[in-house]
C-alpha atoms as a PDB file:
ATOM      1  CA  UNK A   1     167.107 -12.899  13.815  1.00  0.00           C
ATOM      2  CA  UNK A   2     167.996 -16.258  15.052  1.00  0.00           C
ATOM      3  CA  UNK A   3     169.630 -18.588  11.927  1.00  0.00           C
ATOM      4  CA  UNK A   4     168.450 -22.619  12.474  1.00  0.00           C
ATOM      5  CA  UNK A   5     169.819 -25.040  10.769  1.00  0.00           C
ATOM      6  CA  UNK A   6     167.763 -28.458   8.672  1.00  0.00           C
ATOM      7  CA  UNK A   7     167.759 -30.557  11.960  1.00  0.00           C
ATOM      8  CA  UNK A   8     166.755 -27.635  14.432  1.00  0.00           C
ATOM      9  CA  UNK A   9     163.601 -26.949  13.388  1.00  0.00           C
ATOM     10  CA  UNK A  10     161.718 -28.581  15.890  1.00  0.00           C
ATOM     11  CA  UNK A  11     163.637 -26.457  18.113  1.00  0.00           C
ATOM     12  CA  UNK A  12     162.767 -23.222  15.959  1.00  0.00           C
ATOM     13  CA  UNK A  13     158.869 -23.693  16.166  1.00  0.00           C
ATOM     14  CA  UNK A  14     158.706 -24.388  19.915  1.00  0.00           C
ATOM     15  CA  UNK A  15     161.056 -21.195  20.711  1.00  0.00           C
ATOM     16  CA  UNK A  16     158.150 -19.400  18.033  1.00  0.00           C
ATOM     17  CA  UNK A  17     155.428 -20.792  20.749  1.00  0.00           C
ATOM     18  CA  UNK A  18     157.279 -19.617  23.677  1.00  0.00           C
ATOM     19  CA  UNK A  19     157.638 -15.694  22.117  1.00  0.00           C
ATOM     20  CA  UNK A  20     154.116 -16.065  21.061  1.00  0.00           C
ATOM     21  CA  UNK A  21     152.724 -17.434  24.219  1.00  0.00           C
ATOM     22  CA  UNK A  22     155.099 -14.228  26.182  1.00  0.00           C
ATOM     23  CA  UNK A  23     153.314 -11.824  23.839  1.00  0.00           C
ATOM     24  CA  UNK A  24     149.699 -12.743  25.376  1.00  0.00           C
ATOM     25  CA  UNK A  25     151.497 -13.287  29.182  1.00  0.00           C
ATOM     26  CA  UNK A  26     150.441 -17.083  29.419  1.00  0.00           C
ATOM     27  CA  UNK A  27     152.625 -17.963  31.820  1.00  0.00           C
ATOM     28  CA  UNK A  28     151.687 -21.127  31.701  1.00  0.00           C
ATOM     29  CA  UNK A  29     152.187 -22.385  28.401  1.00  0.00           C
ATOM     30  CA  UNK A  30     154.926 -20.546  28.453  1.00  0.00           C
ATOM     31  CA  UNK A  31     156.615 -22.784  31.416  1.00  0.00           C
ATOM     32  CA  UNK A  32     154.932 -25.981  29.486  1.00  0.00           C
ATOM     33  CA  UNK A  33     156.950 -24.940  26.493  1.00  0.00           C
ATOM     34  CA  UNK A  34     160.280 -24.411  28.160  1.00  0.00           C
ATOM     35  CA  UNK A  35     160.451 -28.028  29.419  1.00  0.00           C
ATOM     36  CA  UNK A  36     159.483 -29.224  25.759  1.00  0.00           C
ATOM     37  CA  UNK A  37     162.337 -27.015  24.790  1.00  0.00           C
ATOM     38  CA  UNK A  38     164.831 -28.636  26.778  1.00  0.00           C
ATOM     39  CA  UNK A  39     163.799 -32.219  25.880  1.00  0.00           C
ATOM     40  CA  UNK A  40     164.275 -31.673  23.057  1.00  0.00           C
ATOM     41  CA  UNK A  41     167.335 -29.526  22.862  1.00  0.00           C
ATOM     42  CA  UNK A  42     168.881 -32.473  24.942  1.00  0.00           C
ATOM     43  CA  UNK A  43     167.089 -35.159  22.555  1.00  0.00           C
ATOM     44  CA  UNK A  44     168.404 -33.080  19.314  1.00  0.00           C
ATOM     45  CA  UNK A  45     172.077 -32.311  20.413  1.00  0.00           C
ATOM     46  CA  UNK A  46     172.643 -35.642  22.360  1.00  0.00           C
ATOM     47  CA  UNK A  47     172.707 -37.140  18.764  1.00  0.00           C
ATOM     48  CA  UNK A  48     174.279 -35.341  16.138  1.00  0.00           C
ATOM     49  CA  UNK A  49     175.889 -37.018  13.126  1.00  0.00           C
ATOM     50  CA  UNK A  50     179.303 -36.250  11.944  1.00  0.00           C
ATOM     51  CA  UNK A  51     178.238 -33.365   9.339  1.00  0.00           C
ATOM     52  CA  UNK A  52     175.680 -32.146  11.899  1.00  0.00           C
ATOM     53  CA  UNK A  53     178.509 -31.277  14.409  1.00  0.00           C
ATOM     54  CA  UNK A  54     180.269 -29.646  11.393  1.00  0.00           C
ATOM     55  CA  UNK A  55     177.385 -27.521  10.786  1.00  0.00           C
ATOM     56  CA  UNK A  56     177.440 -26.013  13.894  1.00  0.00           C
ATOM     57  CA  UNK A  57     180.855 -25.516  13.964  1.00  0.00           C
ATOM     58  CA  UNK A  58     180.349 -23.528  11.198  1.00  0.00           C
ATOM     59  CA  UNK A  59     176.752 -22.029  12.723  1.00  0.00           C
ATOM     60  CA  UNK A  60     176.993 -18.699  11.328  1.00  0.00           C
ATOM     61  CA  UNK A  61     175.642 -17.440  14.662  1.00  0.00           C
ATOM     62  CA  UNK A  62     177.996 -18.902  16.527  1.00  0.00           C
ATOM     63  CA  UNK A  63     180.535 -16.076  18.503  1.00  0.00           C
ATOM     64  CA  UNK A  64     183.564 -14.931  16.628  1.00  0.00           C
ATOM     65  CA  UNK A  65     186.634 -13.853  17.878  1.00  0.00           C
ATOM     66  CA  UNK A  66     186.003 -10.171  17.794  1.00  0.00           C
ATOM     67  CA  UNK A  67     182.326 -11.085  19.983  1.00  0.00           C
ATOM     68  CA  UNK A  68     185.229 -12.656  22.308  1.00  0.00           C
ATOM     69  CA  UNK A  69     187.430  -9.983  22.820  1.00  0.00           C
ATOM     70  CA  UNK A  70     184.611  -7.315  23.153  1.00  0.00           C
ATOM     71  CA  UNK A  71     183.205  -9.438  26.135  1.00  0.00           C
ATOM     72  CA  UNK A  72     186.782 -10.272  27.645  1.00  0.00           C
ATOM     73  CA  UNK A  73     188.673  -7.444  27.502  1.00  0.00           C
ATOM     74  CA  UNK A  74     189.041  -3.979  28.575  1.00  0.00           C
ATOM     75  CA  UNK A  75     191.559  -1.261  27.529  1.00  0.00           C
ATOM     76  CA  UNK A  76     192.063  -3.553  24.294  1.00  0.00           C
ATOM     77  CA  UNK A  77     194.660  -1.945  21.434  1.00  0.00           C
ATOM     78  CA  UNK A  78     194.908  -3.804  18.516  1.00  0.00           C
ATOM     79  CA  UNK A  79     197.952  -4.850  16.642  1.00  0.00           C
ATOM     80  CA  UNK A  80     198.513  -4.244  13.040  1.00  0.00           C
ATOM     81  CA  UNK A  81     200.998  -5.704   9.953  1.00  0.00           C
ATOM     82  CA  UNK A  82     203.958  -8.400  10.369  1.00  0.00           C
ATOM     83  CA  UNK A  83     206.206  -5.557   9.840  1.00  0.00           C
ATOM     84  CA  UNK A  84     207.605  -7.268   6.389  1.00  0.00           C
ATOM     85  CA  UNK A  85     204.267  -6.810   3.628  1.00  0.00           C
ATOM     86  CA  UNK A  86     200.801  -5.559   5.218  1.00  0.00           C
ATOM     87  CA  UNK A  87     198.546  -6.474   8.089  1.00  0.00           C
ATOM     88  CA  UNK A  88     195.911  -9.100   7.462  1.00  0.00           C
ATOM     89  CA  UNK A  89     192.386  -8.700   8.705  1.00  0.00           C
ATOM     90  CA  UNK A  90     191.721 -12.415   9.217  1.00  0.00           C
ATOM     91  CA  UNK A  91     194.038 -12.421  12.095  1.00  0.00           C
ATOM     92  CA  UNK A  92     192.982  -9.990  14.913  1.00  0.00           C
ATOM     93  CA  UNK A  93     196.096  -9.230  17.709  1.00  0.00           C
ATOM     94  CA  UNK A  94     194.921  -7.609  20.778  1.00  0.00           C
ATOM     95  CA  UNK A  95     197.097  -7.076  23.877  1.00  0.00           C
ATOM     96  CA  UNK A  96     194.535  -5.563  26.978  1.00  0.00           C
ATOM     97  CA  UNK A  97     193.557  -6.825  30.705  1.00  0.00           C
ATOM     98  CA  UNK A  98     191.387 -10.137  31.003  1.00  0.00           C
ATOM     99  CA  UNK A  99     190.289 -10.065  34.913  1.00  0.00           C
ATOM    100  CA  UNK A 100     193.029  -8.194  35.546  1.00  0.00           C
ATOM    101  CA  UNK A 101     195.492 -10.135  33.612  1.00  0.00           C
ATOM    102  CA  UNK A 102     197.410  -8.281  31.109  1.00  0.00           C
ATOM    103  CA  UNK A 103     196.970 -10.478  27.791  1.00  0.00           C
ATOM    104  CA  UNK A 104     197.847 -11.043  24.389  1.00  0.00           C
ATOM    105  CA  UNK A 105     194.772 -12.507  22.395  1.00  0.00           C
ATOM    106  CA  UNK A 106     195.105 -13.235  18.957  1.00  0.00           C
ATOM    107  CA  UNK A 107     192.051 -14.766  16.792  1.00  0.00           C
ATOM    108  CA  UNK A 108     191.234 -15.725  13.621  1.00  0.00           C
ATOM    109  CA  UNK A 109     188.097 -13.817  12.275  1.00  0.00           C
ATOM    110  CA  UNK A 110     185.619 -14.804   9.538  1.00  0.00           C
ATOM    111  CA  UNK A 111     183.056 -11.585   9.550  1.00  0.00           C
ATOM    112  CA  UNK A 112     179.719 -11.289   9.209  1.00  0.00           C
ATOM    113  CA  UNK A 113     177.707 -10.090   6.027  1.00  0.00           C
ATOM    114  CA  UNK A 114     179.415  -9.993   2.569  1.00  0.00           C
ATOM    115  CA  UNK A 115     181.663  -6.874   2.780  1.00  0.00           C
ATOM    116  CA  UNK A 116     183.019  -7.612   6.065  1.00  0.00           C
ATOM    117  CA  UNK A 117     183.432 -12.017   4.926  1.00  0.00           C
ATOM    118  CA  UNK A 118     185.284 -10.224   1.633  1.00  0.00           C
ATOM    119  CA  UNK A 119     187.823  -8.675   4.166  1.00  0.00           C
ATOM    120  CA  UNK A 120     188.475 -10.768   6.563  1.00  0.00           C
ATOM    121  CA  UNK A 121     188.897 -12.924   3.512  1.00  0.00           C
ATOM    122  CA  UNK A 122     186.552 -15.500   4.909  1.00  0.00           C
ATOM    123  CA  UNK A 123     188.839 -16.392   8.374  1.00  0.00           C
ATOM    124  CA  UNK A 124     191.541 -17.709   5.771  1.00  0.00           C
ATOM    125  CA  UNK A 125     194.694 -15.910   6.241  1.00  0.00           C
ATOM    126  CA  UNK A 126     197.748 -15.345   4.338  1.00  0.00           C
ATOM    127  CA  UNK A 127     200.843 -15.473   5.543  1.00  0.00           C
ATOM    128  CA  UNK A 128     201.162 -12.284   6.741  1.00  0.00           C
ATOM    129  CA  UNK A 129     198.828 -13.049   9.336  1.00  0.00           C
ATOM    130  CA  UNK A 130     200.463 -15.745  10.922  1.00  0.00           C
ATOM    131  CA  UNK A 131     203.495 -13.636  10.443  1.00  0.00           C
ATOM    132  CA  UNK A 132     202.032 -11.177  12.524  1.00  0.00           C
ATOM    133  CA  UNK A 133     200.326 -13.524  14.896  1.00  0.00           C
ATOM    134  CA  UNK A 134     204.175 -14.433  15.551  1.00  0.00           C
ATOM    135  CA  UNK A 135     205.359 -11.316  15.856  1.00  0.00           C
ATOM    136  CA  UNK A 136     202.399 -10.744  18.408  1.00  0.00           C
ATOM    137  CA  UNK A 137     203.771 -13.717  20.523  1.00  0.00           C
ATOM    138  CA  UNK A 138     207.170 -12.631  20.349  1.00  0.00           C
ATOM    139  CA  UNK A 139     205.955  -9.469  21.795  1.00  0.00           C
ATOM    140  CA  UNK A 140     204.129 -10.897  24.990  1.00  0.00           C
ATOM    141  CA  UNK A 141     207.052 -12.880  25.462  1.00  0.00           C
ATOM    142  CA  UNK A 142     209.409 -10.220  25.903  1.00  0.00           C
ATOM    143  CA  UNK A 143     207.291  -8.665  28.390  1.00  0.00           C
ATOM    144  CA  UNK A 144     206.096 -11.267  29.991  1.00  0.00           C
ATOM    145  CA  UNK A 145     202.791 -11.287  29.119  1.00  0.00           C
ATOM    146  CA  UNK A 146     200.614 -14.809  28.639  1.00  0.00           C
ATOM    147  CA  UNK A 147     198.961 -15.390  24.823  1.00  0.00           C
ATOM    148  CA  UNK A 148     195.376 -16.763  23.884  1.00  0.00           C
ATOM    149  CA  UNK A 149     194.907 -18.153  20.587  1.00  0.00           C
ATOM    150  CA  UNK A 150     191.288 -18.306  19.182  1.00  0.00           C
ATOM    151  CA  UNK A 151     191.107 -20.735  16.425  1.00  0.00           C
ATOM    152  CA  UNK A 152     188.253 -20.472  13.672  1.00  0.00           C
ATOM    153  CA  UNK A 153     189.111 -20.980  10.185  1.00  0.00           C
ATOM    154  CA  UNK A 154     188.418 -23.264   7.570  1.00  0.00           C
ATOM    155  CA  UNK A 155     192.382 -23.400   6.801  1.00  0.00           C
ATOM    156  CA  UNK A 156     194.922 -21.148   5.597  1.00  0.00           C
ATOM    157  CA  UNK A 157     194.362 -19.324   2.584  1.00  0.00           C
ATOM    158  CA  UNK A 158     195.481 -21.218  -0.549  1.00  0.00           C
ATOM    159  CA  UNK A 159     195.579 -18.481  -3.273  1.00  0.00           C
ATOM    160  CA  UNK A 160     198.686 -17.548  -5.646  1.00  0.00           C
ATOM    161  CA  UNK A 161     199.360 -15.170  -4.225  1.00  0.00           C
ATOM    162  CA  UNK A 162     199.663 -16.628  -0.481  1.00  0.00           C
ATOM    163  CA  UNK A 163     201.811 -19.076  -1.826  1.00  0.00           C
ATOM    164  CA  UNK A 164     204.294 -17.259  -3.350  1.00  0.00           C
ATOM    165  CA  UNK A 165     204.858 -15.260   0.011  1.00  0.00           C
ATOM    166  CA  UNK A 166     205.254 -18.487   1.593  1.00  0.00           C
ATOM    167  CA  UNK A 167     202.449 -19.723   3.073  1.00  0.00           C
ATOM    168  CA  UNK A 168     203.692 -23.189   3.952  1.00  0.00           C
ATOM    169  CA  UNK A 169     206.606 -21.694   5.310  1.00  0.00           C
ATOM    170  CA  UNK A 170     204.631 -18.718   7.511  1.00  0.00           C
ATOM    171  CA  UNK A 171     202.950 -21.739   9.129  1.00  0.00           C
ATOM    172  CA  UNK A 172     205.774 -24.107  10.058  1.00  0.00           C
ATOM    173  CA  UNK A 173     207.909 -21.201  11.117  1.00  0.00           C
ATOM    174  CA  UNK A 174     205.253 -20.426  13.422  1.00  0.00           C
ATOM    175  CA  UNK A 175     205.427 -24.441  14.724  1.00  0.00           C
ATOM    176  CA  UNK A 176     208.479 -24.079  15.381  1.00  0.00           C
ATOM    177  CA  UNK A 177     208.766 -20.486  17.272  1.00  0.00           C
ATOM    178  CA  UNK A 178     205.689 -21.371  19.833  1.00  0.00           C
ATOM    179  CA  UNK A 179     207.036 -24.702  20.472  1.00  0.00           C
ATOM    180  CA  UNK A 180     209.912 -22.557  22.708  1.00  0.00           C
ATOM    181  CA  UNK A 181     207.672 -19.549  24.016  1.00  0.00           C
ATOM    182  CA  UNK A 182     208.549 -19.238  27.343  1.00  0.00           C
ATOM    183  CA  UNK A 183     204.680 -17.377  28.353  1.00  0.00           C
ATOM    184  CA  UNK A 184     201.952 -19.597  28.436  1.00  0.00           C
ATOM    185  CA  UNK A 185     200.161 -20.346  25.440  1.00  0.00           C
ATOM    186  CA  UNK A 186     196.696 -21.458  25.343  1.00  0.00           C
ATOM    187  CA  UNK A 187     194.581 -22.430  22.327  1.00  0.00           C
ATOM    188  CA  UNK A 188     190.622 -22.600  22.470  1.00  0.00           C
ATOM    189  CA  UNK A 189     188.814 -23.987  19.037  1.00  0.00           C
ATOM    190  CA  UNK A 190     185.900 -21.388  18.948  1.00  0.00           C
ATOM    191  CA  UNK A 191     184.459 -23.240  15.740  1.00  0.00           C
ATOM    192  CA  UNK A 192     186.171 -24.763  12.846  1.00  0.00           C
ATOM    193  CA  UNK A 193     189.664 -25.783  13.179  1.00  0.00           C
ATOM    194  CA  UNK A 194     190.494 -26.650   9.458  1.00  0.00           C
ATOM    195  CA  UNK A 195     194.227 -27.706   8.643  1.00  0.00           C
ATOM    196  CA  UNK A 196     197.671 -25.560   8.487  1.00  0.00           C
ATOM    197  CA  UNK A 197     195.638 -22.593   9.212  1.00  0.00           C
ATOM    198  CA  UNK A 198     194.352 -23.857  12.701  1.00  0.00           C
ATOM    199  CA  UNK A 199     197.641 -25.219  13.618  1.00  0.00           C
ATOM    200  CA  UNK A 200     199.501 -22.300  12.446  1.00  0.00           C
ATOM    201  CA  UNK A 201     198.099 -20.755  16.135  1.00  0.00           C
ATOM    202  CA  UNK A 202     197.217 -24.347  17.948  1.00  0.00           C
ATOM    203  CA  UNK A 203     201.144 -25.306  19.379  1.00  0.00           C
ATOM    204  CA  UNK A 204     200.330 -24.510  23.221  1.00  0.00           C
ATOM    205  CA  UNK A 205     200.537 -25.391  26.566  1.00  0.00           C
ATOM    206  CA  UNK A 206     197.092 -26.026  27.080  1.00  0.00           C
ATOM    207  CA  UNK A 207     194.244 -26.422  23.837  1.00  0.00           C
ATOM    208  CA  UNK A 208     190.395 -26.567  24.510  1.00  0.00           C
ATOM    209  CA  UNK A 209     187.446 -26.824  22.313  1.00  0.00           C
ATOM    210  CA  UNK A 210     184.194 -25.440  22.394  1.00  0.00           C
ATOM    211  CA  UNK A 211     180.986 -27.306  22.043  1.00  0.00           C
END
């Protein structure tokens, strides 16, 4: 079921009469309703305010990286663990064929319901992920192979924990590193794009931003 937000719900109850006039098959109220739908989808979205466009960058039915990489890829193998303390889920690392093109995706991944936001931690990581995103990068460039970066976090994790295994530190190393990659590198903001933890996978050749 469809999640709308406070200022969508003029949008919400004409979709409702557009379902409800399907469900009787009049066609005609049904095309009637369809152009009042995109008035005022245009009329709604052409005028958002600052938190608005916050809101639905944090739209909780809005595509995560994971919806991404099923729809991109085929013959996808995920990588695990930065090889130094464990893996962490709120990084995904997937190296598989994108139209052909062998690729190295990596995303950050928030989860959907309450077991699955517990681990993937909310799409904060800990250093370990970024560690691993690096390690990911380092990999594709030693074959050759170019990297995207999905970027959808509300920043890096800032527990105890994270910072005592060097958080600040897993983040600026990572700065540095990509700044040098010799694969290209592109970065696509896929929702939020709080902080360290966005730019911890945003140094690249080319950066986009979804809508």
């Amino acid at each position: 079921m469809a999640t709308y937000l406070d200022f969508e719900n003029k949008i919400e109850k004409i979709q409702e009469e557009i379902v409800s006039a399907h469900a009787i098959a009049n066609l005609d109220a049904v095309e009637k309703h369809q152009k009042e739908l995109e008035k005022e989808v245009s009329k709604t979205f052409g005028s958002l305010s600052d938190y608005q466009k916050l809101q639905l960058a944090r739209h909780p039915d809005r595509p995560y990286a994971l919806d991404y990489i099923k729809l991109l890829m085929n013959d996808a193998y995920e990588i695990h663990g930065d090889r130094a303390f464990r893996d962490d889920p709120a990084i995904l690392c997937y190296i598989g064929w994108i139209d052909g093109q062998k690729t190295m995706l990596i995303g950050e991944q928030k989860g959907r319901g309450v077991k699955n936001k517990i681990k993937r931690n909310f799409g904060m990581p800990n250093p370990e992920g970024y560690r691993k995103a690096l390690r990911a990068v380092k990999m594709a460039e030693k074959f050759d192979i170019p990297v995207l970066m999905l970027i959808d976090t509300p920043g890096a994790y800032p527990g105890l924990g994270a910072e005592e295994r060097g958080q600040s530190e897993a983040i600026a190393r990572n700065l540095f590193e990509f700044a040098s990659v010799k694969v290209p590198l592109i970065s696509v903001v896929i929702g939020e794009g709080g902080s360290g933890g966005a730019l911890a996978i945003g140094v690249a050749d080319k950066l986009a931003m979804m809508r």
